[in-house]
C-alpha atoms as a PDB file:
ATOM      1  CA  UNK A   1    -175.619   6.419  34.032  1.00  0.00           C
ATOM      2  CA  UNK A   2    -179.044   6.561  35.004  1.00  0.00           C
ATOM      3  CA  UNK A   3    -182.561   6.826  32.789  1.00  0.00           C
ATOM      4  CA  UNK A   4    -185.191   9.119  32.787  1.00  0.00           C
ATOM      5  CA  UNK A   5    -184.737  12.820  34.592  1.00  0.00           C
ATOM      6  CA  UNK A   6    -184.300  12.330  38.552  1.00  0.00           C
ATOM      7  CA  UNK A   7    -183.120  15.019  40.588  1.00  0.00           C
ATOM      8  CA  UNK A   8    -179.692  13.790  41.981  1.00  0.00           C
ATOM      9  CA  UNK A   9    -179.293  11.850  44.876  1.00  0.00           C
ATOM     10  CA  UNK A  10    -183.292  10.790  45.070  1.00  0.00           C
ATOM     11  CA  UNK A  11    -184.296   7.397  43.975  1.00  0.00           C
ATOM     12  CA  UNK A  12    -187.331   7.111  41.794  1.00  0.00           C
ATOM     13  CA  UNK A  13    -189.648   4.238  41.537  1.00  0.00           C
ATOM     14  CA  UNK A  14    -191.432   1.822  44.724  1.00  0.00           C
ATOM     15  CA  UNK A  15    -189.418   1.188  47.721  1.00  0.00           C
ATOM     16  CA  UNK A  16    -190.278  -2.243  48.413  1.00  0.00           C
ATOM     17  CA  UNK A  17    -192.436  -3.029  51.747  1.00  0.00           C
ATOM     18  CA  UNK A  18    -193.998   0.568  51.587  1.00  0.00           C
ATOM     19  CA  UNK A  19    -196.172   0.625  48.451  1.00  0.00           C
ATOM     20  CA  UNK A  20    -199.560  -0.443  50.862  1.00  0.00           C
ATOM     21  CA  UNK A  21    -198.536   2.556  53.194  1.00  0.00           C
ATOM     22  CA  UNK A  22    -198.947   5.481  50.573  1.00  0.00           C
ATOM     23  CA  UNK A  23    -201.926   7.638  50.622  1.00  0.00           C
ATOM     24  CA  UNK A  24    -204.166   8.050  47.653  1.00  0.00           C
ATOM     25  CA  UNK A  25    -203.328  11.642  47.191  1.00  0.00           C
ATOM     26  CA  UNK A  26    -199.442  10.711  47.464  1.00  0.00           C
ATOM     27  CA  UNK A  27    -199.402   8.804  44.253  1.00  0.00           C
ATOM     28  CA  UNK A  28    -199.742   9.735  40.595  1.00  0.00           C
ATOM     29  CA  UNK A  29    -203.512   8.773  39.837  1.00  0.00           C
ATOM     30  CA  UNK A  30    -202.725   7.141  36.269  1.00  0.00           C
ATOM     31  CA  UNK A  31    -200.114   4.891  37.330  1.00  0.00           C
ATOM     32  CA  UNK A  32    -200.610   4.645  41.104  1.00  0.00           C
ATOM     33  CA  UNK A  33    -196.588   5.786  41.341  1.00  0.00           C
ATOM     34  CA  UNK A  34    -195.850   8.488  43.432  1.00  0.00           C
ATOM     35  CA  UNK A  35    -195.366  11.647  42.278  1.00  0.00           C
ATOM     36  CA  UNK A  36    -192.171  12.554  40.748  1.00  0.00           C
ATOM     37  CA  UNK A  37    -190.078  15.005  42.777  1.00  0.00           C
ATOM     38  CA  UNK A  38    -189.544  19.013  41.276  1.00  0.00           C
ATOM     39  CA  UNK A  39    -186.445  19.545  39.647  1.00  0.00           C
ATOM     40  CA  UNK A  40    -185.131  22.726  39.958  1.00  0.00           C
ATOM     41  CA  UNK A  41    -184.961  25.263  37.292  1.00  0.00           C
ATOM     42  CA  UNK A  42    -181.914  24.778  34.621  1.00  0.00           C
ATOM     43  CA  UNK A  43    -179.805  27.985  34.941  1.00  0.00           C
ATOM     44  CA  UNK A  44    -178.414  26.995  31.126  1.00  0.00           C
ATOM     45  CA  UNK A  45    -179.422  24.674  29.100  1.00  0.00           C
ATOM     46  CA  UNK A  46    -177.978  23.661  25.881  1.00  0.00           C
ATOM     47  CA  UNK A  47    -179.496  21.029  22.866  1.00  0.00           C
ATOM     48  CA  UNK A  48    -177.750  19.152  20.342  1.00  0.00           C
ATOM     49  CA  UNK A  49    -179.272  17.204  17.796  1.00  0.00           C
ATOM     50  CA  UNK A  50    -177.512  14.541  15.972  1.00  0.00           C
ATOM     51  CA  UNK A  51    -180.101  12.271  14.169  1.00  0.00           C
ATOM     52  CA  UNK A  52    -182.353  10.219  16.239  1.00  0.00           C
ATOM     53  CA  UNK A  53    -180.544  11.223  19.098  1.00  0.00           C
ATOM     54  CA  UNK A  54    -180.667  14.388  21.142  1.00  0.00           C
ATOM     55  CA  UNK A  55    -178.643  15.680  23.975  1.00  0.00           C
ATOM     56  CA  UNK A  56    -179.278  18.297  26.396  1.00  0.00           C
ATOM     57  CA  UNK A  57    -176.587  20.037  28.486  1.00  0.00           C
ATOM     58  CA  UNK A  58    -178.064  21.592  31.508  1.00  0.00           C
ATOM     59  CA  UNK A  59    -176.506  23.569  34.820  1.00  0.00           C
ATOM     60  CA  UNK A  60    -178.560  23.555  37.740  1.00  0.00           C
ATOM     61  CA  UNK A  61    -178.389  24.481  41.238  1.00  0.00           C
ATOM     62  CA  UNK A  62    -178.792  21.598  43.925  1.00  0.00           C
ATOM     63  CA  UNK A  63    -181.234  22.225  47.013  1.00  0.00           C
ATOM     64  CA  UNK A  64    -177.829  23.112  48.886  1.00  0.00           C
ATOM     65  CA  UNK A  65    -176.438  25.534  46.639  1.00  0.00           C
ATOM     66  CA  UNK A  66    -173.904  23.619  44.977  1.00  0.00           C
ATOM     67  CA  UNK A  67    -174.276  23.471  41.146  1.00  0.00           C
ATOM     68  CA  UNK A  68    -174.356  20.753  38.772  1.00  0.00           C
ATOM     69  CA  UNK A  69    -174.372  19.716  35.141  1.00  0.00           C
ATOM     70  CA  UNK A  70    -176.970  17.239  33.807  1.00  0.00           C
ATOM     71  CA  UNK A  71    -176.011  15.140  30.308  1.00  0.00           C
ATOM     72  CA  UNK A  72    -179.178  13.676  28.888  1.00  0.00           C
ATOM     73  CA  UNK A  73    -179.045  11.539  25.736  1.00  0.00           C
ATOM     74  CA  UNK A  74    -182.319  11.205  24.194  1.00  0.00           C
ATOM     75  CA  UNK A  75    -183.155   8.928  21.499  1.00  0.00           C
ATOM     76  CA  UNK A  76    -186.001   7.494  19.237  1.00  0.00           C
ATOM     77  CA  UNK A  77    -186.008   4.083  19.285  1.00  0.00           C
ATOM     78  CA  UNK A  78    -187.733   1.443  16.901  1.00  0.00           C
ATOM     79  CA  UNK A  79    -190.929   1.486  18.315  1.00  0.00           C
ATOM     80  CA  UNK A  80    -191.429   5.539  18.536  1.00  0.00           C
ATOM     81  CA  UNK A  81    -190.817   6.166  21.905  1.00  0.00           C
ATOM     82  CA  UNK A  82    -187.553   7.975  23.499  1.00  0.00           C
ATOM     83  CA  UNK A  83    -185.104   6.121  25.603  1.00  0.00           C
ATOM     84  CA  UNK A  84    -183.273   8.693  27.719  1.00  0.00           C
ATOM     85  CA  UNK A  85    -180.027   8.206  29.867  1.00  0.00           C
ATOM     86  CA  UNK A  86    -178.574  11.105  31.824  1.00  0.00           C
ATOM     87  CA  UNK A  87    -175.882  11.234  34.018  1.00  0.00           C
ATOM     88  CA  UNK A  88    -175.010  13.907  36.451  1.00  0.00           C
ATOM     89  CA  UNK A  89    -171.527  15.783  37.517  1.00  0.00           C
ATOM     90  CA  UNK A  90    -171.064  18.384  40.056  1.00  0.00           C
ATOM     91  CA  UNK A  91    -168.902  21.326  40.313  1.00  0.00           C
ATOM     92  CA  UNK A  92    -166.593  19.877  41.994  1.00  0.00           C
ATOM     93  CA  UNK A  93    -165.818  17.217  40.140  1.00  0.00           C
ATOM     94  CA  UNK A  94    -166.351  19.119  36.895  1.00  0.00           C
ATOM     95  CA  UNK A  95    -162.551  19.697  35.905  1.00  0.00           C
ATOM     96  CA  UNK A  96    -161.435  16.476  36.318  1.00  0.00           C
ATOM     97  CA  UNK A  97    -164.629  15.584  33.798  1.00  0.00           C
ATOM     98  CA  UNK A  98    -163.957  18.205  31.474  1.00  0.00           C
ATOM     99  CA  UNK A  99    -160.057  16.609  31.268  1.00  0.00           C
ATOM    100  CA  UNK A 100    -160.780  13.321  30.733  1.00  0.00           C
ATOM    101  CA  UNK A 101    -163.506  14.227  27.905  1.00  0.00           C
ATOM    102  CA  UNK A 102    -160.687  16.426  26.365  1.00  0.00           C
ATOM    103  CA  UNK A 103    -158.256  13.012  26.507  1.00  0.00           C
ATOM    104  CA  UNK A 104    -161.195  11.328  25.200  1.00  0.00           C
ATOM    105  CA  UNK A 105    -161.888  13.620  22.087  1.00  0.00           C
ATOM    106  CA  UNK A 106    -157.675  13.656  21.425  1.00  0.00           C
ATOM    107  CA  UNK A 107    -157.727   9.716  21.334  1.00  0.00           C
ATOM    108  CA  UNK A 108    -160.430  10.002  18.614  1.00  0.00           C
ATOM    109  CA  UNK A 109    -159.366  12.532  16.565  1.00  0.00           C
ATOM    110  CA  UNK A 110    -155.807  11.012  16.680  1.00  0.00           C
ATOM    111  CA  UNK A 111    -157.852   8.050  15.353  1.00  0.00           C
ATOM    112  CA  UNK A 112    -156.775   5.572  18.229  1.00  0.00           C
ATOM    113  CA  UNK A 113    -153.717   7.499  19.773  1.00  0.00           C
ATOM    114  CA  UNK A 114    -153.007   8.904  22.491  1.00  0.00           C
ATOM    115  CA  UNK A 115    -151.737  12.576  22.310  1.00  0.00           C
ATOM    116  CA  UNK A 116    -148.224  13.174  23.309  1.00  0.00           C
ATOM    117  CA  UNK A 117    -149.813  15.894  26.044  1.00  0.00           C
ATOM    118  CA  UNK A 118    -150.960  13.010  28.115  1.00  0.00           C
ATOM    119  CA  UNK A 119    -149.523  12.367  31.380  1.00  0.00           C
END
């Protein structure tokens, strides 16, 4: 799982041993960071609240054409800012995710067992 809201497959942050080769007008002028790279549009987007905790559902479309879905937990934490966490699985991987939340959610509403439809 990774924080914040970084397209996937780009790192975000310094690399180490290049921060002295960036250009003024390459980094964000409050923090001296480098600007944060576009994300692309969501194509659906869902929100679910649940307290102090929010989480956002969203399909996009990668820079190859592929599409993906981004899971981002948001939550308020003690000293009023959000902590996020997002993780991200592509289409092609997608079914295998959507069957192992579905034995997930059976173990919990069975309250601890697993469901007889389990391989």
């Amino acid at each position: 799982m990774t924080a914040g809201h970084e397209q996937p497959g780009r790192l975000s942050g310094t690399l180490s041993g290049r921060g002295s080769q960036r250009k003024p007008e390459d980094q964000n002028t409050q923090t001296g960071d480098p600007p944060k790279p576009q994300r692309s549009p969501s194509l659906f987007s869902e929100r679910v609240r649940a307290g102090q905790r929010t989480y956002f559902f969203d399909v996009r479309e990668s820079s190859k054409g592929s599409l993906y879905l981004t899971l981002c937990e948001s939550r308020l934490t003690n000293d009023d800012t959000y902590e996020r966490a997002r993780i991200t699985v592509f289409d092609s991987n997608l079914q295998d995710f959507v069957q192992a939340m579905g034995k997930a959610l059976d173990f919990i509403e069975g309250s601890g067992q697993p469901s007889a439809a389990q391989p």
